[in-house]
Protein backbone atom coordinates (compact mmCIF):
# COMPACT_ATOMS: atom_id res chain seq x y z
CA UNK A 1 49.98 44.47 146.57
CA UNK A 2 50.31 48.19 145.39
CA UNK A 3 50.93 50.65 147.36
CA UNK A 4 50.16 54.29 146.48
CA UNK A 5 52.60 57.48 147.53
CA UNK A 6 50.85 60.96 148.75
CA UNK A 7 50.63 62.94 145.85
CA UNK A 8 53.34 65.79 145.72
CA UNK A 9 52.55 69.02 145.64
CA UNK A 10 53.70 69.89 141.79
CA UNK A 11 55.19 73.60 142.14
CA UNK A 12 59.19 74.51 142.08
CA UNK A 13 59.85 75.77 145.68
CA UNK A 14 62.86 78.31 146.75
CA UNK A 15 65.01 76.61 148.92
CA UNK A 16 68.03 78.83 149.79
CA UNK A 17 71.16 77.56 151.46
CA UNK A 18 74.44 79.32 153.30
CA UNK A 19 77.03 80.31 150.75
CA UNK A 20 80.10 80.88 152.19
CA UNK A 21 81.69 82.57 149.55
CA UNK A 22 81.10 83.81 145.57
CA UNK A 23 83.27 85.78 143.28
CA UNK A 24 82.82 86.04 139.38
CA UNK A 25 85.62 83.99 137.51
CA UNK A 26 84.95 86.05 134.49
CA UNK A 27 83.00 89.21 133.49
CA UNK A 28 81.28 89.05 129.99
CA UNK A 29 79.60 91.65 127.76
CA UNK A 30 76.60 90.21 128.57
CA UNK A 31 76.92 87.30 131.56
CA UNK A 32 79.41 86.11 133.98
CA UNK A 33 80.16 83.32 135.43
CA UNK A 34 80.34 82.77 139.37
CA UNK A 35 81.93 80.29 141.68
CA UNK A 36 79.83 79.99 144.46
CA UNK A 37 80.60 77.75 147.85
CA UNK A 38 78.11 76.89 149.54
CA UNK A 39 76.58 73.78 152.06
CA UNK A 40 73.72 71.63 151.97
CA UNK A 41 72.54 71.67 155.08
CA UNK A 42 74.43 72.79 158.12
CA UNK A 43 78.15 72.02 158.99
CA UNK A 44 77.88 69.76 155.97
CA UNK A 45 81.02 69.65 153.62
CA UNK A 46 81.10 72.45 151.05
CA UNK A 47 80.65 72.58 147.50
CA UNK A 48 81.74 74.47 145.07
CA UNK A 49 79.40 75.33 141.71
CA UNK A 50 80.41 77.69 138.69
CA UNK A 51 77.42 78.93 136.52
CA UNK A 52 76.66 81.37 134.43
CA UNK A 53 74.64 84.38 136.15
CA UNK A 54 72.55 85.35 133.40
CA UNK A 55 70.14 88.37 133.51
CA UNK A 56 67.31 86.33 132.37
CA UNK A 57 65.65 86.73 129.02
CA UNK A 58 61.62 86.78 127.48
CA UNK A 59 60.03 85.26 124.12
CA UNK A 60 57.35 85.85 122.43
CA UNK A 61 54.63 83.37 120.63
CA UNK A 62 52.59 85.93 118.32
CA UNK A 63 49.19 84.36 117.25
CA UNK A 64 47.27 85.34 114.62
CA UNK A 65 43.40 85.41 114.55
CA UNK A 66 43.49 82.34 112.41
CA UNK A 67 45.65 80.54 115.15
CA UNK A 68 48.93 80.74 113.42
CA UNK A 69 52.40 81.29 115.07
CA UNK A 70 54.73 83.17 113.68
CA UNK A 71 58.45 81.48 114.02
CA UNK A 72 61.45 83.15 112.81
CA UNK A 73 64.10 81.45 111.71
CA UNK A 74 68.12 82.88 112.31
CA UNK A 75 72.00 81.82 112.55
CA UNK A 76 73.01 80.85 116.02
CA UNK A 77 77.00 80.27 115.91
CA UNK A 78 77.51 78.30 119.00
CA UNK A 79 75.97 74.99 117.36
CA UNK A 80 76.27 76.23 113.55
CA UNK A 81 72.97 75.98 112.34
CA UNK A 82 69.65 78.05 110.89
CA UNK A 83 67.37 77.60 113.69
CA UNK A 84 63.37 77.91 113.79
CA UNK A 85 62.47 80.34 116.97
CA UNK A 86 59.97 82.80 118.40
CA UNK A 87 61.26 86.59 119.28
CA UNK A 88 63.33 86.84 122.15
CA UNK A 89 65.58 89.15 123.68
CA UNK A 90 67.32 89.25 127.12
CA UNK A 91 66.22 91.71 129.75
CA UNK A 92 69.05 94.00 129.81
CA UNK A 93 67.45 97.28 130.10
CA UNK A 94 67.56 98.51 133.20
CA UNK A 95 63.99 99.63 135.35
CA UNK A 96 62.44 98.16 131.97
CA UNK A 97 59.23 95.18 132.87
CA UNK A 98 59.53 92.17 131.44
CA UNK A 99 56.25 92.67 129.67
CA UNK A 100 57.65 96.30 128.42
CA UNK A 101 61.05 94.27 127.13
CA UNK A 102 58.48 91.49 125.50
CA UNK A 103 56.80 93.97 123.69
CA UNK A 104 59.84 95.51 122.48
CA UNK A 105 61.50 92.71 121.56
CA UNK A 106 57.89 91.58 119.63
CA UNK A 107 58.28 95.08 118.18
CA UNK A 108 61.95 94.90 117.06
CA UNK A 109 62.23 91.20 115.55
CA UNK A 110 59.16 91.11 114.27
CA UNK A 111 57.54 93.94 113.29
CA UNK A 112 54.45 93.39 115.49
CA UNK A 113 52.31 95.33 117.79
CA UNK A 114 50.09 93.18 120.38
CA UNK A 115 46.94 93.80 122.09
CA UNK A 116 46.44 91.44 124.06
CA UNK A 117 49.12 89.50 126.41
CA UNK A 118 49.50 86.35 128.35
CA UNK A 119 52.30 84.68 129.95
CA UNK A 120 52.37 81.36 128.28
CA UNK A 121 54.88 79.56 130.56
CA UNK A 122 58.47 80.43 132.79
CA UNK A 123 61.38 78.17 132.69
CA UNK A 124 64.82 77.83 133.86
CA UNK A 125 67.25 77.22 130.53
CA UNK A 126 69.65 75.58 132.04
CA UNK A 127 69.23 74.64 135.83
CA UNK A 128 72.29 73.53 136.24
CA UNK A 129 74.77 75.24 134.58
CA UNK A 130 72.77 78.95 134.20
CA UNK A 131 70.76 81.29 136.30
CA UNK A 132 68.99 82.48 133.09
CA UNK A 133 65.13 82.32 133.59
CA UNK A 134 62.99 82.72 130.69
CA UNK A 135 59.09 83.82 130.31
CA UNK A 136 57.18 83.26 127.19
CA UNK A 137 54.48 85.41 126.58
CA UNK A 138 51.47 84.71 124.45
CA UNK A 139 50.96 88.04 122.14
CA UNK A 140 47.42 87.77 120.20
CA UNK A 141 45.51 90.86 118.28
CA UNK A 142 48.36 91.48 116.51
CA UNK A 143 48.86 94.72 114.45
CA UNK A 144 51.63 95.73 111.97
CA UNK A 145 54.51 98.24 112.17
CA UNK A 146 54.49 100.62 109.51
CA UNK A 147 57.89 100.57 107.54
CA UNK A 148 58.83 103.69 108.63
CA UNK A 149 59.06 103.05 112.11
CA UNK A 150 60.51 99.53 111.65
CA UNK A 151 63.57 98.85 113.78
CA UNK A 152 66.62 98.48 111.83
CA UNK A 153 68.11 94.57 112.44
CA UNK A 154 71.69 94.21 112.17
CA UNK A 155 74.03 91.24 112.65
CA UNK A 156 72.74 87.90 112.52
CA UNK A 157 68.92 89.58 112.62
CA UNK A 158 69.58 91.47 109.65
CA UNK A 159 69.12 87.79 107.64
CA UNK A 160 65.65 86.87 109.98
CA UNK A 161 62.90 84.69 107.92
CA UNK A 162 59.67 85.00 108.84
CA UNK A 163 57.01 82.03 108.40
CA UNK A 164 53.66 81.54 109.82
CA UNK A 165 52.54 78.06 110.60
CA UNK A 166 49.58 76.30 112.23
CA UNK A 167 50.23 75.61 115.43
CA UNK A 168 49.77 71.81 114.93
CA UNK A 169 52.07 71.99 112.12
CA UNK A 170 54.93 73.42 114.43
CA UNK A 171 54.34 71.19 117.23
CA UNK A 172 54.66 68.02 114.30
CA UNK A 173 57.90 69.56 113.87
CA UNK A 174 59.04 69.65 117.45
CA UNK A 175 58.08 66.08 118.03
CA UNK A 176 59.71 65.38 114.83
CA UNK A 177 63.07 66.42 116.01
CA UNK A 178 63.08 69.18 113.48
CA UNK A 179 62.77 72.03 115.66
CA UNK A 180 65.39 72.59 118.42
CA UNK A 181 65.64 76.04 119.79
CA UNK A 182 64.35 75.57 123.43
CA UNK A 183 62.27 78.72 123.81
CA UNK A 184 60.65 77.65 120.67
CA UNK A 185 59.53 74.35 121.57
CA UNK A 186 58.42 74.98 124.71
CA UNK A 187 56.14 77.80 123.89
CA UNK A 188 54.70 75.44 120.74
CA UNK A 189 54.29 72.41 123.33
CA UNK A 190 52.94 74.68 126.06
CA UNK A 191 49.97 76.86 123.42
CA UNK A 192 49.41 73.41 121.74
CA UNK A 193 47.92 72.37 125.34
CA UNK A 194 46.67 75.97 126.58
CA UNK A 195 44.46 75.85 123.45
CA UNK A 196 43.03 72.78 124.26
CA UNK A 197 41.04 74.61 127.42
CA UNK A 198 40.61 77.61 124.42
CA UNK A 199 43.52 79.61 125.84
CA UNK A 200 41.48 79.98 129.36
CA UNK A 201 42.78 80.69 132.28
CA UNK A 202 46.22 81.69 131.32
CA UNK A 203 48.22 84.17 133.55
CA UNK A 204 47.73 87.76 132.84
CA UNK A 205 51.01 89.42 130.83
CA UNK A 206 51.85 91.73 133.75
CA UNK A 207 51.98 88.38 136.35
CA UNK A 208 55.02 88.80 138.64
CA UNK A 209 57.84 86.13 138.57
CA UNK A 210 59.19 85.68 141.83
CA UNK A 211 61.38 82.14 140.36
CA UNK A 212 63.59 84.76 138.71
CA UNK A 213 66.56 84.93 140.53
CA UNK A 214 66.90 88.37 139.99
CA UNK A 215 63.60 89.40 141.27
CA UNK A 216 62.86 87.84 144.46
């Protein structure tokens, strides 16, 4: 005999819980990491977490009129490898939205202008290790930066590729285990099924984000 479960209600929920204590361990040039205390439920025995606290961070999926992405591809350090992503950039200017740091980051890593936004998807990087929340936008009517008001890339941007794929070509490459920057693959995965409903009823650019941490 089979027996069915009610079906859950399928959206992340805040659940906060008494911390009894939190100092940062270490202060970074751009994230620290905390040691919080905290209980369960009440008078239940304590536990202690370190994470990351992470200000969070945006990406962008530009999409031409022919329904290309445009992936860029860049030296990360940490696992030693060229890697195949979409712009990004953390949000780490202060009283700046996080559709105003989208668009710069759109404008500064890839040239681009965008008329139109949507927010593709939000997710948490790293759940359990990292507060860092990230929002992918989708960026369509795309226009170019003339070269004289280009942004100047240094470091590890100054050697960006640019390529622009089909977007069933880079979700082939996902599922193919050739693509493996996270932001990347989720916002292929995620506009590979959004354009299967043409793109409707996506969430307008401007959508608060209450899940970030930092702006509940």
């Amino acid at each position: 005999m089979t027996t069915h479960a009610p079906r859950p209600h399928l959206e992340d929920a805040l659940s906060p819980r008494r911390v009894l204590s939190s100092e940062a361990v270490y202060k970074g040039k751009i994230w620290d990491v905390r040691s919080d205390t905290f209980e369960l439920s009440p008078g239940s025995e304590p536990l202690r977490r370190e994470f990351i606290e992470h200000p969070g961070a945006v990406a962008i999926l530009p999409m031409d009129e022919d329904g290309r992405v445009l992936l860029l591809r860049q030296y990360r350090h940490p696992v030693g490898m060229l890697l195949w992503e979409v712009p990004a950039g953390i949000l780490d200017v202060d009283g700046e939205s996080n559709l105003d740091a989208a668009a710069r980051e759109l404008a500064e890593e890839a040239d681009l202008v965008a008329g139109e936004w949507n927010v593709l998807v939000d997710f948490f990087n790293s759940p359990g290790s990292s507060s860092e929340a990230i929002r992918i936008y989708l960026a369509r009517r795309l226009s170019v930066i003339p070269h004289h008001e280009r942004h100047e890339r240094t470091a590890e941007e100054s050697e960006i590729e640019f390529a622009w794929v089909s977007l069933d070509e880079a979700a082939e490459a996902v599922l193919d285990g050739r693509l493996h920057n996270p932001s990347a693959v989720v916002a292929i995965l995620a506009a590979r099924e959004a354009s299967r409903r043409d793109f409707q009823g996506l969430r307008p650019g401007d959508e608060p984000w209450p899940a970030h941490p930092a702006q509940r």
